[in-house]
C-alpha atoms as a PDB file:
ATOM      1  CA  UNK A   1     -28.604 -19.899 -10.252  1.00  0.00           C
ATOM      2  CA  UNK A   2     -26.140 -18.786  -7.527  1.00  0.00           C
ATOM      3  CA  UNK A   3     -29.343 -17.279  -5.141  1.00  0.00           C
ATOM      4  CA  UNK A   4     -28.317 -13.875  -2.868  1.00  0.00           C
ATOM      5  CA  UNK A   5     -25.292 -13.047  -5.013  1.00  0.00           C
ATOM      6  CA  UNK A   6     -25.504  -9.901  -7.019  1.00  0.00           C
ATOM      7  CA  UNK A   7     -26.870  -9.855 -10.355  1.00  0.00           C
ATOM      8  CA  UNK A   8     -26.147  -6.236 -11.644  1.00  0.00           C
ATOM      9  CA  UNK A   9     -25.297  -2.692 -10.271  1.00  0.00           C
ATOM     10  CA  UNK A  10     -26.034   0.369 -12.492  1.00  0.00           C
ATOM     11  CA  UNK A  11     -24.690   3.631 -11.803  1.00  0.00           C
ATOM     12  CA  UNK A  12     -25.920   7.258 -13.420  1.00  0.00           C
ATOM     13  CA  UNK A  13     -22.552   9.103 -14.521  1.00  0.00           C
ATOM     14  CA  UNK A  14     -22.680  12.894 -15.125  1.00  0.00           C
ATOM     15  CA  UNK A  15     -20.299  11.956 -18.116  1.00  0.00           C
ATOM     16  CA  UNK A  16     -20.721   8.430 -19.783  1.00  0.00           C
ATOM     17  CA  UNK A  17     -17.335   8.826 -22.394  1.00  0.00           C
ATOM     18  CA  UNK A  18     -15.178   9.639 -19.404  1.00  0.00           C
ATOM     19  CA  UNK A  19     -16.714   7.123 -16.991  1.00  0.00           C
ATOM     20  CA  UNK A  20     -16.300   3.820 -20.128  1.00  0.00           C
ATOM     21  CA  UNK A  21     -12.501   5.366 -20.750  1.00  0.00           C
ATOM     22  CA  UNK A  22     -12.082   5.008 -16.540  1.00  0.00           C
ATOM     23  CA  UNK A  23     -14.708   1.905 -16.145  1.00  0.00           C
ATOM     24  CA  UNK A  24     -13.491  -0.281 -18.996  1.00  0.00           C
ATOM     25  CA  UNK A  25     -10.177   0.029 -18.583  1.00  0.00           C
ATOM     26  CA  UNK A  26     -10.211  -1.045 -14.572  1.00  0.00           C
ATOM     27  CA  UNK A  27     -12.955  -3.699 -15.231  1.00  0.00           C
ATOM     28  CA  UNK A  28     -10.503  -4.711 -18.257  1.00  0.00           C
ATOM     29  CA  UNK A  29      -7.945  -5.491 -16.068  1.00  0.00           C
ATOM     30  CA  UNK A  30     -10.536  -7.410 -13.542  1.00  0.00           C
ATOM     31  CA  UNK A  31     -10.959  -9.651 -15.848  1.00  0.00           C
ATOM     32  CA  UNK A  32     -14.726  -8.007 -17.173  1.00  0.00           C
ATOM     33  CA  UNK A  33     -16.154  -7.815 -20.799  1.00  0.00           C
ATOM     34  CA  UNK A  34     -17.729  -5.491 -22.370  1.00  0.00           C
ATOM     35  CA  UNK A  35     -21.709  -6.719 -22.259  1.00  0.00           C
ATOM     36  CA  UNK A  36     -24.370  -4.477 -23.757  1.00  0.00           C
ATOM     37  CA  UNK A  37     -23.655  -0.753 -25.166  1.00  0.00           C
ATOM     38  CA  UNK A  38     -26.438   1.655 -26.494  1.00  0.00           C
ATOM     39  CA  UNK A  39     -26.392   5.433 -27.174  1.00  0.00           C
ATOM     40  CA  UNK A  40     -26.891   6.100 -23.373  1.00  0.00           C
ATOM     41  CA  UNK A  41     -25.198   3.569 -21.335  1.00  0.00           C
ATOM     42  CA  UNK A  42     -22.260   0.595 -21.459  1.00  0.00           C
ATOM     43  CA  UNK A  43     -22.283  -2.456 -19.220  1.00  0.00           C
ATOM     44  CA  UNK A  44     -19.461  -4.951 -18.177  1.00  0.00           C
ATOM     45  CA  UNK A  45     -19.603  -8.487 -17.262  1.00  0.00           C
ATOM     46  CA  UNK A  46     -17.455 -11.168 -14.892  1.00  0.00           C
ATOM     47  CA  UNK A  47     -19.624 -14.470 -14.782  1.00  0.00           C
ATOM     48  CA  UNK A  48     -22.926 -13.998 -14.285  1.00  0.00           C
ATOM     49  CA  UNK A  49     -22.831 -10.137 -12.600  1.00  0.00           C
ATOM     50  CA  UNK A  50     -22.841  -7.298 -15.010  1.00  0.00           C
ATOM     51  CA  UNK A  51     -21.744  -3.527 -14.184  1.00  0.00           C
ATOM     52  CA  UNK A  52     -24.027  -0.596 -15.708  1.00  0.00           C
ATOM     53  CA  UNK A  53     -23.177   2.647 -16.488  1.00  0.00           C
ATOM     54  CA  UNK A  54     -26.004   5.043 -17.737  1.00  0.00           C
ATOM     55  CA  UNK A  55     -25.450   9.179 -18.767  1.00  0.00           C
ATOM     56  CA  UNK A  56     -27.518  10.839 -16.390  1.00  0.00           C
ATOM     57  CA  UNK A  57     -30.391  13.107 -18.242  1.00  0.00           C
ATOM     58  CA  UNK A  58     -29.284  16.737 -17.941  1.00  0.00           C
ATOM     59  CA  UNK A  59     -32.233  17.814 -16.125  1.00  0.00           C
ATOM     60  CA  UNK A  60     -30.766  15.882 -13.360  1.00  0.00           C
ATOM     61  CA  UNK A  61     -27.173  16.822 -12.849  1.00  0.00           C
ATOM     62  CA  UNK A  62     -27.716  19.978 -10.618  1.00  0.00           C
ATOM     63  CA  UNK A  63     -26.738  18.027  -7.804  1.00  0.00           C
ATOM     64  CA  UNK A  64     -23.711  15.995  -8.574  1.00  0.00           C
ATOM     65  CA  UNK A  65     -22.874  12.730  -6.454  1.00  0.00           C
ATOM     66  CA  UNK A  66     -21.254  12.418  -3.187  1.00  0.00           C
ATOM     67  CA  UNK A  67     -20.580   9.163  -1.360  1.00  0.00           C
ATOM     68  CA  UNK A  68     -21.376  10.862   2.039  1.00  0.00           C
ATOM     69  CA  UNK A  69     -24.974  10.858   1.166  1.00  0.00           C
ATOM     70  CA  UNK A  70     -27.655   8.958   1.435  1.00  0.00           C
ATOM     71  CA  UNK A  71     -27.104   5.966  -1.376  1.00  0.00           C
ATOM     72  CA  UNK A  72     -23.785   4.213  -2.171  1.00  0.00           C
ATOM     73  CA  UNK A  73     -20.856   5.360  -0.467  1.00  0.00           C
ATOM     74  CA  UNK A  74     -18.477   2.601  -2.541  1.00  0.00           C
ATOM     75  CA  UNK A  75     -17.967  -0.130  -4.631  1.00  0.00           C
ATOM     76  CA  UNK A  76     -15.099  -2.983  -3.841  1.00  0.00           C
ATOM     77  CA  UNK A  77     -13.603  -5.361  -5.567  1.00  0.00           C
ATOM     78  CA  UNK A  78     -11.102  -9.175  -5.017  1.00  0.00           C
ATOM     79  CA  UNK A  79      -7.633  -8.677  -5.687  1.00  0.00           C
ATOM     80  CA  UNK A  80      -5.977 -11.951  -5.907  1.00  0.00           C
ATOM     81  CA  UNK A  81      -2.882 -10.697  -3.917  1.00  0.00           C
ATOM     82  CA  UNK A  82      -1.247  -8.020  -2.336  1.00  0.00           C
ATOM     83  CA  UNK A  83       1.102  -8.223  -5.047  1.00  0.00           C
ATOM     84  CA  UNK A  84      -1.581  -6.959  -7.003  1.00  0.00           C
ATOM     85  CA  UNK A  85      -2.570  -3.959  -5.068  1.00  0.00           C
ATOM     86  CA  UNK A  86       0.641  -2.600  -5.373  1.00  0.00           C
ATOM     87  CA  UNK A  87       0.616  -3.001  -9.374  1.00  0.00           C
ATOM     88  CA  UNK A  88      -2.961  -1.419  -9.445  1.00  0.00           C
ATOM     89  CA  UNK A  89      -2.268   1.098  -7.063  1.00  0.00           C
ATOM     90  CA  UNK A  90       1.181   1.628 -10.211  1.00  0.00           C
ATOM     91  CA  UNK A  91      -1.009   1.621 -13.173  1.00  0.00           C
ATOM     92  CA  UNK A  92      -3.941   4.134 -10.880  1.00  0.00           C
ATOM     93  CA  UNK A  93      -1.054   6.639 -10.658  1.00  0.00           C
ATOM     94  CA  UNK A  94       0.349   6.148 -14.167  1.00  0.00           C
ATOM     95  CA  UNK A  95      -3.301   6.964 -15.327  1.00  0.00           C
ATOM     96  CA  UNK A  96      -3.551  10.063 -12.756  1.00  0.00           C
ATOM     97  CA  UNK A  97      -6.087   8.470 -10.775  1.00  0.00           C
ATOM     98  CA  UNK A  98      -6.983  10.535  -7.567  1.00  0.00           C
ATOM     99  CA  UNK A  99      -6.035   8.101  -5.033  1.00  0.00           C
ATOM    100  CA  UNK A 100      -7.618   8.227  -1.687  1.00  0.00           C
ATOM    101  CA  UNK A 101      -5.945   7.761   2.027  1.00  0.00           C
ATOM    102  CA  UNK A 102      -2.092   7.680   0.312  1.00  0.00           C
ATOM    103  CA  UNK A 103      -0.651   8.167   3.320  1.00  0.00           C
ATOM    104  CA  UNK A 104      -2.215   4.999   5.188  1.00  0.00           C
ATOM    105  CA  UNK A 105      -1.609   2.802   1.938  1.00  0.00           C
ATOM    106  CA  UNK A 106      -1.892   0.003   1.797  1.00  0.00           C
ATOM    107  CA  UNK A 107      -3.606   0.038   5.425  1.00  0.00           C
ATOM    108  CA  UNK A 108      -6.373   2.625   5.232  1.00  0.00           C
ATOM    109  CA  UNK A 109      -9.246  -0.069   6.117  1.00  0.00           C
ATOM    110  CA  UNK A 110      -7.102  -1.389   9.254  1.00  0.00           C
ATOM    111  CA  UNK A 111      -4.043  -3.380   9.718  1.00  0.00           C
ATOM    112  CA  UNK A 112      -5.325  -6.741   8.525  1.00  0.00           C
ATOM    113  CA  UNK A 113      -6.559  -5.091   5.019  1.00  0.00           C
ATOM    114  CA  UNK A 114      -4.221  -4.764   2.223  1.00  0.00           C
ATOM    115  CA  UNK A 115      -6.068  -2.467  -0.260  1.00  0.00           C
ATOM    116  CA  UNK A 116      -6.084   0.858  -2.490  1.00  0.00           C
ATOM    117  CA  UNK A 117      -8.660   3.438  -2.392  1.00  0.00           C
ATOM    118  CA  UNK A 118      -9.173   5.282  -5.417  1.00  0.00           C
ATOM    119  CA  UNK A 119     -12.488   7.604  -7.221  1.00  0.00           C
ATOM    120  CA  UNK A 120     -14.063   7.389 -10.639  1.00  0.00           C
ATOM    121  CA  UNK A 121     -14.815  10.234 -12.782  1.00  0.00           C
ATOM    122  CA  UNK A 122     -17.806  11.159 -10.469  1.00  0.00           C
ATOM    123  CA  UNK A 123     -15.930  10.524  -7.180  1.00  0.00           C
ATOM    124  CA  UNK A 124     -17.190   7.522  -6.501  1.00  0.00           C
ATOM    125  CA  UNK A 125     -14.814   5.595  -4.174  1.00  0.00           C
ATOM    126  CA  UNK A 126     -13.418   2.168  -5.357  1.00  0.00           C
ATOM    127  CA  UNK A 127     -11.616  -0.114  -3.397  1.00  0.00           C
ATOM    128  CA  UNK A 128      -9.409  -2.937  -4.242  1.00  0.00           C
ATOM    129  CA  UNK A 129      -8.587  -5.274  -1.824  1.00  0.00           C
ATOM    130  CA  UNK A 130      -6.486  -8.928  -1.268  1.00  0.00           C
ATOM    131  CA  UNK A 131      -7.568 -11.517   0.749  1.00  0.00           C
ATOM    132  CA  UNK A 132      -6.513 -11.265   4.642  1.00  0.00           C
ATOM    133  CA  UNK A 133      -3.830 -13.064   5.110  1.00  0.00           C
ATOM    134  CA  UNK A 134      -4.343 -16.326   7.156  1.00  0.00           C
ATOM    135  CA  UNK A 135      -3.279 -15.664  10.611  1.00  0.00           C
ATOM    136  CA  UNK A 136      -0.640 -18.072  12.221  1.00  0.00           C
ATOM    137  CA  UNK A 137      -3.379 -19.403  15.092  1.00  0.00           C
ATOM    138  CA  UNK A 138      -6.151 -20.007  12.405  1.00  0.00           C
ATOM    139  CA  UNK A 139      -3.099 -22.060  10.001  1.00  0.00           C
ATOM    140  CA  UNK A 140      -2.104 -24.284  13.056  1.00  0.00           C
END
C-alpha cells in the first residue's frame, strides 16, 4: 500500500457522454484504462489511482460548477517532458479544446513551469505540466 497517495477522485459532470468523449480520450493518452462503467458514471485507472466521473441528478444542476468556488479549483497532471506539452497543447487545439492563459503559454504558472492550461466539458481547469528543469547550481 503506497500510504498518503491518492486513491480515487470522483467528479459530478452536468453531462456524462460529453465528459467520457473529453475524459477518456486525455486519460487515454496519460496512459489510463478504462476501470468500471455503469449507466451513471465511468472511471479510469493509472496504477493503483482511479478517476470517477458520475452524471449529476437533474435536480441538482441549477447551479453549474465554477472553479472559483468553494471546492476544487483544478486537477494536474506529470508530463514526462516539455516536449510533451507542446504535443498536448497540438492535439487540445486539434480537438477545439478551450485553452486557458494562451498568451503566457507555456509559462502561465511562472517561469520555472512548463505547462498547458486547458477546461473540461464543465470548465473544470486541467493542467499539464513537465518536470522543472534541474537548475545549473542544483546539477553541480
Amino acid at each position: 500500500m503506497s500510504e498518503g497517495l491518492l486513491h480515487h477522485v470522483e467528479i459530478y459532470v452536468s453531462d456524462l457522454e460529453k465528459s467520457k468523449a473529453f475524459w477518456g480520450w486525455f486519460l487515454g493518452e496519460l496512459g489510463y484504462e478504462p476501470y468500471q462503467q455503469w449507466d451513471g458514471g465511468q472511471s479510469w485507472k493509472l496504477g493503483e489511482t482511479y478517476l470517477v466521473f458520475v452524471q449529476t441528478e437533474s435536480k441538482y444542476l441549477d447551479v453549474l460548477y465554477n472553479r472559483c468556488r468553494t471546492g476544487l479549483n483544478h486537477l494536474a497532471f506529470h508530463a514526462s517532458s516539455r516536449e510533451r506539452v507542446d504535443e498536448m497543447l497540438n492535439m487540445l487545439k486539434d480537438r477545439e479544446v478551450p485553452i486557458l492563459y494562451e498568451d503566457d503559454f507555456p509559462y502561465a504558472g511562472g517561469e520555472d513551469h512548463y505547462a498547458v492550461y486547458f477546461e473540461d466539458p464543465d470548465r473544470i481547469k486541467v493542467e499539464f505540466v513537465a518536470p522543472a528543469p534541474i537548475l545549473k547550481e542544483e546539477s553541480e
